[in-house]
PDB file of N, CA and C in Angstrom:
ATOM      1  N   UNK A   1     -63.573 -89.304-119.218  1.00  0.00           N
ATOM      2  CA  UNK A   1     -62.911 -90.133-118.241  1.00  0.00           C
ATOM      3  C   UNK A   1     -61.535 -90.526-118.766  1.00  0.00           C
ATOM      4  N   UNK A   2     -60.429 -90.402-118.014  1.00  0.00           N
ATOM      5  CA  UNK A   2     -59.489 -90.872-118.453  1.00  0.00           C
ATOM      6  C   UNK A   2     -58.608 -92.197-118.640  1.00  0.00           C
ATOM      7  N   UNK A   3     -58.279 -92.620-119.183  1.00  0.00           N
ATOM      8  CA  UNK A   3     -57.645 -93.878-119.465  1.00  0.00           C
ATOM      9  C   UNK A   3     -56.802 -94.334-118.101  1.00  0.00           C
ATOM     10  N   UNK A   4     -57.105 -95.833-117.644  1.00  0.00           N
ATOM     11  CA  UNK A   4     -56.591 -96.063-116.323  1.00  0.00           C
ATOM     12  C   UNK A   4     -54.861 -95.769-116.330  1.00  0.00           C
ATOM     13  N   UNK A   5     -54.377 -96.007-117.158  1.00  0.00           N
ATOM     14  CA  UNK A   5     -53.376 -95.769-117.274  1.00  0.00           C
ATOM     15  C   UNK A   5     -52.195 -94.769-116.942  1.00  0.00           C
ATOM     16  N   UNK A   6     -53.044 -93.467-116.984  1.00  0.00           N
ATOM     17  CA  UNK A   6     -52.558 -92.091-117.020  1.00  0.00           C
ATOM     18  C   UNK A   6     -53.143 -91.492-115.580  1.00  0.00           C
ATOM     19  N   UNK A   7     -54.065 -92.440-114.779  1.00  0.00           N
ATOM     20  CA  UNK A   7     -54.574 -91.828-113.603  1.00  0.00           C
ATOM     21  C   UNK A   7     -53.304 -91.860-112.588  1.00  0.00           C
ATOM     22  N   UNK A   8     -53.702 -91.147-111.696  1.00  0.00           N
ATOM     23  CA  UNK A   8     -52.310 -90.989-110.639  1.00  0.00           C
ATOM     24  C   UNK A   8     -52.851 -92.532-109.499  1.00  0.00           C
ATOM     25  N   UNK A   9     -52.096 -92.837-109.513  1.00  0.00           N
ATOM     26  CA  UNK A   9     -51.620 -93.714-108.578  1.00  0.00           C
ATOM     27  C   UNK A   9     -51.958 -93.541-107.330  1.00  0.00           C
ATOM     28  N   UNK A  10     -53.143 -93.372-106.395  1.00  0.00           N
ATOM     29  CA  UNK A  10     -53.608 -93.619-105.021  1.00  0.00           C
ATOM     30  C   UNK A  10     -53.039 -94.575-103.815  1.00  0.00           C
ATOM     31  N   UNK A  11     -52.302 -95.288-102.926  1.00  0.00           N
ATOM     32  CA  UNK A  11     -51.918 -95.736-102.251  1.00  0.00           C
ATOM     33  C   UNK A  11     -53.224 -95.996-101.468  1.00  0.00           C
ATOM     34  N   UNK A  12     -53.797 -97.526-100.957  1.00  0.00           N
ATOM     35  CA  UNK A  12     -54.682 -97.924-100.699  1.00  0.00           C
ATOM     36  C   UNK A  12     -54.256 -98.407 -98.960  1.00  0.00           C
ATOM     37  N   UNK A  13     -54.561 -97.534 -97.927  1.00  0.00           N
ATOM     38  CA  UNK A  13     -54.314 -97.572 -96.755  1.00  0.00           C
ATOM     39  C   UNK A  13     -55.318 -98.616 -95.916  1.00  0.00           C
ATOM     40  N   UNK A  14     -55.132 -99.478 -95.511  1.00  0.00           N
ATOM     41  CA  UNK A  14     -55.915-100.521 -94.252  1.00  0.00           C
ATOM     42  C   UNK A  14     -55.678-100.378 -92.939  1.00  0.00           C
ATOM     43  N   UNK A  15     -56.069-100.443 -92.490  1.00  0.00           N
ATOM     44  CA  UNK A  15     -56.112-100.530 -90.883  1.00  0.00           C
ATOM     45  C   UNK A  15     -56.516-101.733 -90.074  1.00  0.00           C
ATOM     46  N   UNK A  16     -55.631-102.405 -89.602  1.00  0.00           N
ATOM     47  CA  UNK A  16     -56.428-103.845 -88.826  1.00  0.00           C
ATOM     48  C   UNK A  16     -56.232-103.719 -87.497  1.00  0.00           C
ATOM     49  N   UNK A  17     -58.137-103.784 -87.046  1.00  0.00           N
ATOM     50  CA  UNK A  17     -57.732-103.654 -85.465  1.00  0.00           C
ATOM     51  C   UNK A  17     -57.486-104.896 -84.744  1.00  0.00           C
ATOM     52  N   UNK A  18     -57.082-104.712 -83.496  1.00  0.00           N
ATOM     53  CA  UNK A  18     -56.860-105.843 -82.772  1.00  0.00           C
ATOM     54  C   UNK A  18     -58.162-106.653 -82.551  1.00  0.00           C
ATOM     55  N   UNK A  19     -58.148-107.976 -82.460  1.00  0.00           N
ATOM     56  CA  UNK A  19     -59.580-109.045 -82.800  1.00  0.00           C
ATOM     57  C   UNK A  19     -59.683-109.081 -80.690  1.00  0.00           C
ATOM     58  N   UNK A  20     -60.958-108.387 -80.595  1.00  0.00           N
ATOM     59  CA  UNK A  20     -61.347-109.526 -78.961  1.00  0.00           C
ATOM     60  C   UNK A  20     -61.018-110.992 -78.930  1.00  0.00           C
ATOM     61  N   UNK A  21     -60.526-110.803 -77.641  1.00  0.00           N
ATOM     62  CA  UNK A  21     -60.199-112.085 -77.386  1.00  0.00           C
ATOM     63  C   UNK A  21     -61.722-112.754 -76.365  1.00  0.00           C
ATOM     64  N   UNK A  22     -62.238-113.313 -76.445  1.00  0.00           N
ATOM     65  CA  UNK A  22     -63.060-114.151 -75.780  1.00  0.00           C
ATOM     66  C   UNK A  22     -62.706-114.353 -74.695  1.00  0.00           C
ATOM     67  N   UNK A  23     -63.614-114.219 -73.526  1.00  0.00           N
ATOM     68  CA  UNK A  23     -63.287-114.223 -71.956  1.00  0.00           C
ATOM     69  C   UNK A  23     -63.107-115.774 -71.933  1.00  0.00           C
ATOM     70  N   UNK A  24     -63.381-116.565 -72.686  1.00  0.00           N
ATOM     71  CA  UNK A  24     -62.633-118.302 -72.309  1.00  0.00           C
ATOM     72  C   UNK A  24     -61.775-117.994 -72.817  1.00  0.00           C
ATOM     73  N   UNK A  25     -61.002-117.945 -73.653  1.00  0.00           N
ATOM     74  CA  UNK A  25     -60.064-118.285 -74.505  1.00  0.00           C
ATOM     75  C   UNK A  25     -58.919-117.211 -73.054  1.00  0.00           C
ATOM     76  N   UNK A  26     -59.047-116.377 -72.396  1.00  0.00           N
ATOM     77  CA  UNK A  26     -58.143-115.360 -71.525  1.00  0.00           C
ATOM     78  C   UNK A  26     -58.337-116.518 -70.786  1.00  0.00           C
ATOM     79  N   UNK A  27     -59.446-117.142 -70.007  1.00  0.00           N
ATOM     80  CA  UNK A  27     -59.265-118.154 -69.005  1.00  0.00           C
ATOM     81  C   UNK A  27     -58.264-119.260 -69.355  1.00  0.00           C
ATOM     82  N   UNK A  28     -58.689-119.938 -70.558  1.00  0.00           N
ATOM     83  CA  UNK A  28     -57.687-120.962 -71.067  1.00  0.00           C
ATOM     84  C   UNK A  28     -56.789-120.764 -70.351  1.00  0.00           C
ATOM     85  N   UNK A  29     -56.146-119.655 -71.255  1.00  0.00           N
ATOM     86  CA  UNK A  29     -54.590-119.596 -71.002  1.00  0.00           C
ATOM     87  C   UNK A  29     -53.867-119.439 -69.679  1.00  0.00           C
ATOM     88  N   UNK A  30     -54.685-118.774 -68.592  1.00  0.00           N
ATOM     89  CA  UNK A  30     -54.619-118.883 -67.126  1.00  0.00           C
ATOM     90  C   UNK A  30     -54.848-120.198 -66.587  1.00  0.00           C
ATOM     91  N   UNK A  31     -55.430-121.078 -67.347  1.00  0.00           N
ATOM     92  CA  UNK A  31     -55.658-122.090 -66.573  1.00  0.00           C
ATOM     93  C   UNK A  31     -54.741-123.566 -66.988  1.00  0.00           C
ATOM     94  N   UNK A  32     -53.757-123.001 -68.055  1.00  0.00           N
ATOM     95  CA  UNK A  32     -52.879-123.897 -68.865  1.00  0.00           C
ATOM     96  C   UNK A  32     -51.718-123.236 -68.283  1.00  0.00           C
ATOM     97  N   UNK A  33     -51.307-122.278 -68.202  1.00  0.00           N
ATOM     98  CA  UNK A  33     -50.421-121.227 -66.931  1.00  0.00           C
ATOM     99  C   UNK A  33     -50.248-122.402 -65.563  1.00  0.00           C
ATOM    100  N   UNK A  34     -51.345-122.655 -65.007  1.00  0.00           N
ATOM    101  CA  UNK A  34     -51.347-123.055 -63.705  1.00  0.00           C
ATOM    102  C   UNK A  34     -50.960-124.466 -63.691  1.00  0.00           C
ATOM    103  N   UNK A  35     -51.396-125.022 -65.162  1.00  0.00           N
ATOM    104  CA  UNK A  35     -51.396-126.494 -64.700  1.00  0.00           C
ATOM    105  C   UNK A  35     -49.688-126.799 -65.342  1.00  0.00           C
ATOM    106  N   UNK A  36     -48.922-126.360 -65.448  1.00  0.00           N
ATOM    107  CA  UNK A  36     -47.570-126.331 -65.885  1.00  0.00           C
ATOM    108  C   UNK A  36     -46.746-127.523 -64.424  1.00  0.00           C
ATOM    109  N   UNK A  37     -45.991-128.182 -65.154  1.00  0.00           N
ATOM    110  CA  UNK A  37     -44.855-129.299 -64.608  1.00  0.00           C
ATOM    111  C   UNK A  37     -45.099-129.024 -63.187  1.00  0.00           C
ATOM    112  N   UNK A  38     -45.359-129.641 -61.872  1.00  0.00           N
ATOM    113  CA  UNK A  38     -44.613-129.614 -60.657  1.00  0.00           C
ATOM    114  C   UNK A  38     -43.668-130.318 -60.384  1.00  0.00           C
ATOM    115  N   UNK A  39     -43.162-130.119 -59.020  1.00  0.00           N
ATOM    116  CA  UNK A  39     -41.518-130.825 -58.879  1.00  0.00           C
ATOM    117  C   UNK A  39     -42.027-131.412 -57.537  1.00  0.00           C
ATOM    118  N   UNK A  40     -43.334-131.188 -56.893  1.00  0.00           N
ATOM    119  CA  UNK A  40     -43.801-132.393 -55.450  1.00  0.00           C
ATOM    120  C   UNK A  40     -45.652-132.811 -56.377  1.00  0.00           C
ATOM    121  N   UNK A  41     -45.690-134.104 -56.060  1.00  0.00           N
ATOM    122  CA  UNK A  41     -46.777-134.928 -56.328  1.00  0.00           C
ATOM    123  C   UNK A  41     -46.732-135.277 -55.153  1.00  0.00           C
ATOM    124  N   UNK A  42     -47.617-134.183 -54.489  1.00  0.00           N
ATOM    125  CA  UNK A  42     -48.774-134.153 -53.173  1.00  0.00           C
ATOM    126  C   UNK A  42     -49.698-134.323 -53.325  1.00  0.00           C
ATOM    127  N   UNK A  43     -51.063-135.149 -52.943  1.00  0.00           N
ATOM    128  CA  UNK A  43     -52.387-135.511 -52.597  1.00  0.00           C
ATOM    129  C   UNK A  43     -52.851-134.166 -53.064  1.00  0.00           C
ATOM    130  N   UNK A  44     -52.589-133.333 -52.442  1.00  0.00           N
ATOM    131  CA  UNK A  44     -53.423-131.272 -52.627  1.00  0.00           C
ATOM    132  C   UNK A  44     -52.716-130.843 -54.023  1.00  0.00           C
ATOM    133  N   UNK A  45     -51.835-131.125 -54.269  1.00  0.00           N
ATOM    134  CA  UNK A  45     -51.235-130.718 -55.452  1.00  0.00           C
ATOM    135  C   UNK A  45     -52.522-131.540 -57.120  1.00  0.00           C
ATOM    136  N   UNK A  46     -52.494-132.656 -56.352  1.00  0.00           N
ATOM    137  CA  UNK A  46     -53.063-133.359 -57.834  1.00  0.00           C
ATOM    138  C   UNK A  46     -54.700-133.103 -57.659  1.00  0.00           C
ATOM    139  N   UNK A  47     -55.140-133.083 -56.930  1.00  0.00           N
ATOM    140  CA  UNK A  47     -56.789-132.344 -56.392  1.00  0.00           C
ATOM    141  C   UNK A  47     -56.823-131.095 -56.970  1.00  0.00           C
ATOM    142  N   UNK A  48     -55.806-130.315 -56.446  1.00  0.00           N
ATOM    143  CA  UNK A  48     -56.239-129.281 -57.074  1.00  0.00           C
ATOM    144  C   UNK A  48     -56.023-128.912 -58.737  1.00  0.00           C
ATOM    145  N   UNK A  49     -55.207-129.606 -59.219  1.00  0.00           N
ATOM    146  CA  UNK A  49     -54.749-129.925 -60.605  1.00  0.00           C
ATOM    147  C   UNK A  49     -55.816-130.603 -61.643  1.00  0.00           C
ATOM    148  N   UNK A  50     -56.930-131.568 -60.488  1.00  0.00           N
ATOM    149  CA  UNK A  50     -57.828-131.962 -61.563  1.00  0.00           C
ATOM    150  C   UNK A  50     -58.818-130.955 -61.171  1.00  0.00           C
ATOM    151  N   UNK A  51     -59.257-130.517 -60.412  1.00  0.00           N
ATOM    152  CA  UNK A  51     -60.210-129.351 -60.299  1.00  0.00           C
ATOM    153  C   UNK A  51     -59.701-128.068 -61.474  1.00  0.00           C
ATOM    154  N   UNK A  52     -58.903-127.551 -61.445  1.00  0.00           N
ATOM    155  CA  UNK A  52     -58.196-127.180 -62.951  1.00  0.00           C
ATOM    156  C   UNK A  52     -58.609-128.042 -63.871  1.00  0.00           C
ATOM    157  N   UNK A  53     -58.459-129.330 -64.449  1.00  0.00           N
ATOM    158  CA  UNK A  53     -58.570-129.225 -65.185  1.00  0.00           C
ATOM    159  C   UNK A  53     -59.877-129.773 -65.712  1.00  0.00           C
ATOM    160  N   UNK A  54     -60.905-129.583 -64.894  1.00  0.00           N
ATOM    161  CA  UNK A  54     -62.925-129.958 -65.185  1.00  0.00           C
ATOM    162  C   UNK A  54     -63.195-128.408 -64.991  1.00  0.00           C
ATOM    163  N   UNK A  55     -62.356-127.397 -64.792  1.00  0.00           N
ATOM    164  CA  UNK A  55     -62.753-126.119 -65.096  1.00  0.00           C
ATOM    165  C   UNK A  55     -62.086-125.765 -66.771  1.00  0.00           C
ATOM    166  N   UNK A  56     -60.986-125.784 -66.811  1.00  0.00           N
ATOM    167  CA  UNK A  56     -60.354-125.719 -68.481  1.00  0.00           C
ATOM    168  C   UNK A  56     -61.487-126.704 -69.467  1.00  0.00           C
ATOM    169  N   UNK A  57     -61.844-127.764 -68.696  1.00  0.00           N
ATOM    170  CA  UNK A  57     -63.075-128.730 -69.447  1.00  0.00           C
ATOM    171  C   UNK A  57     -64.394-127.828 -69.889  1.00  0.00           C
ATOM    172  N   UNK A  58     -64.668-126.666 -69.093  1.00  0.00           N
ATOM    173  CA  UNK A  58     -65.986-126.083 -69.109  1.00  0.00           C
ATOM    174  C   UNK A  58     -65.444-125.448 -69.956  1.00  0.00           C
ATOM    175  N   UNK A  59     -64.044-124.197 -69.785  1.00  0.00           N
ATOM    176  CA  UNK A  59     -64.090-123.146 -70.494  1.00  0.00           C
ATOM    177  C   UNK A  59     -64.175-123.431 -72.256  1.00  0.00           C
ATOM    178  N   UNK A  60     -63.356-124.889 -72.321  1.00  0.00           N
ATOM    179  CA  UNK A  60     -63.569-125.190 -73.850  1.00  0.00           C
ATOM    180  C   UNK A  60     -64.469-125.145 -74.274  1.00  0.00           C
ATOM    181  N   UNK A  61     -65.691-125.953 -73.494  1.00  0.00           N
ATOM    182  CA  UNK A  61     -66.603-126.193 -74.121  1.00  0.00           C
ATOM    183  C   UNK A  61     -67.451-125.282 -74.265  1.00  0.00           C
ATOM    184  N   UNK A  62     -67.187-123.995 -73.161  1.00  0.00           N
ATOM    185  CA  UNK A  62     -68.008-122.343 -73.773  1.00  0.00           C
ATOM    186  C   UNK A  62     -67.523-121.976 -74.680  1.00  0.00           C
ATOM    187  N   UNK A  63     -66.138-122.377 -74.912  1.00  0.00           N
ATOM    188  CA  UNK A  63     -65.626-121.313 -76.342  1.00  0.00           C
ATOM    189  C   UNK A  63     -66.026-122.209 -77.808  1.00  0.00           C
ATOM    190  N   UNK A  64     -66.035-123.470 -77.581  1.00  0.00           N
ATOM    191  CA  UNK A  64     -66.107-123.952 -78.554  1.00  0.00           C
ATOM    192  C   UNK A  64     -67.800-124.084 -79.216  1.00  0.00           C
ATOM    193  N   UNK A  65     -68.561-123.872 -77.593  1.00  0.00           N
ATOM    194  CA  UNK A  65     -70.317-123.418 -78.054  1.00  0.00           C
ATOM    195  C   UNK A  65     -70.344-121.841 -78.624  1.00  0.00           C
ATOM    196  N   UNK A  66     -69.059-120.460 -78.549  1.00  0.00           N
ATOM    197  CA  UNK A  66     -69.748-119.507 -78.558  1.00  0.00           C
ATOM    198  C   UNK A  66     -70.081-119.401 -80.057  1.00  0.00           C
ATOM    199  N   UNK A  67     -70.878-118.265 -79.999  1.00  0.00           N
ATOM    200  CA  UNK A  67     -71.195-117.858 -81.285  1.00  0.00           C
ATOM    201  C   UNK A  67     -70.382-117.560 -82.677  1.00  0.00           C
ATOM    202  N   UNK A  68     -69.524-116.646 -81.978  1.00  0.00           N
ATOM    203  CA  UNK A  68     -68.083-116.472 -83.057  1.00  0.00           C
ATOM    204  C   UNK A  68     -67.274-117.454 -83.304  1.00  0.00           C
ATOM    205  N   UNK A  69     -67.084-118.921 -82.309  1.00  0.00           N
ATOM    206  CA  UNK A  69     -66.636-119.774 -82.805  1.00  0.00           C
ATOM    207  C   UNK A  69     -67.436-120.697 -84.265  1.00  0.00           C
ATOM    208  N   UNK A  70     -68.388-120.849 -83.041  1.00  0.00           N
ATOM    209  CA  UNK A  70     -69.587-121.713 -84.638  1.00  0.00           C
ATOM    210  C   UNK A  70     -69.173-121.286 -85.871  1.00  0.00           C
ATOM    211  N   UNK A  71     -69.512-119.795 -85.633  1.00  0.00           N
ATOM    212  CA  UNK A  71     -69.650-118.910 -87.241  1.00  0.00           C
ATOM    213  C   UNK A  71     -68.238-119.005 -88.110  1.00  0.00           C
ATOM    214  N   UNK A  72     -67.024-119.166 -87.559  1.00  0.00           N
ATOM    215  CA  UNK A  72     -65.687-119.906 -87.404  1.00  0.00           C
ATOM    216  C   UNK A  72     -65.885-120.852 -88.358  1.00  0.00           C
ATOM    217  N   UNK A  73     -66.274-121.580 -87.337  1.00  0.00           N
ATOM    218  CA  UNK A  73     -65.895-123.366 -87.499  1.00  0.00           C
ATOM    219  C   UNK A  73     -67.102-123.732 -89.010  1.00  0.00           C
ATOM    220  N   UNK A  74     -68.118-122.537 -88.950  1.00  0.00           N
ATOM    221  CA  UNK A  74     -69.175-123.437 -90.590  1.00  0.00           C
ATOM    222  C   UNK A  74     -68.285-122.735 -91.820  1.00  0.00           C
ATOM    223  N   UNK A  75     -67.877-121.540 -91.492  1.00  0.00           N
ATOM    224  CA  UNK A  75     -67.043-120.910 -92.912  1.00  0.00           C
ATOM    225  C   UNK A  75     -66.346-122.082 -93.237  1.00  0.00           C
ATOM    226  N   UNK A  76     -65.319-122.780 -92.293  1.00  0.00           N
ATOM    227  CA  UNK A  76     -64.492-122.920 -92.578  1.00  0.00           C
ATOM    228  C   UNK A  76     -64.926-124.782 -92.954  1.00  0.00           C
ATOM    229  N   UNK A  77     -65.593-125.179 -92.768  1.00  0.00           N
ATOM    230  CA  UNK A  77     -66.710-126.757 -93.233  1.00  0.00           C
ATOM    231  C   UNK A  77     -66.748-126.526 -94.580  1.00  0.00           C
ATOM    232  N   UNK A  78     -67.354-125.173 -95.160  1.00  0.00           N
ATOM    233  CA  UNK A  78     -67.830-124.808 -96.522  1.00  0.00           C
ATOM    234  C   UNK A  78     -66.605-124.805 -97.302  1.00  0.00           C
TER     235      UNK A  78
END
């Protein structure tokens, strides 16, 4: 076996794929999209703004129950 020294030099190639994104976490952001500044504070405007936002209320709380989050959130406790 030869001495590490004198071995040739290999270049160590990685590949990182793109991470899924979680079907809440795509909602989130559609639903933080929508609720952006208006310029009329209408009765239908703010109804529908809190209905947005007791749906963004659910999607958190699926992403923050899913599985890959948990497994997340204990690595990172330890």
């Amino acid at each position: 076996m030869e001495p590490i020294s004198t071995m040739t030099h290999q270049p160590v190639r990685s590949i990182s794929l793109p991470t899924r994104v979680h079907p809440s976490s795509q909602r989130v952001k559609a639903l933080l999209n929508h609720l952006k500044p208006h310029t009329c504070l209408e009765v239908e405007t703010i109804q529908s703004d809190l209905v947005v936002l007791a749906e963004l209320y659910n999607c958190m709380e699926e992403l923050f129950n899913s599985p890959q989050i948990q497994q997340t959130l204990l690595h990172y406790q330890n």
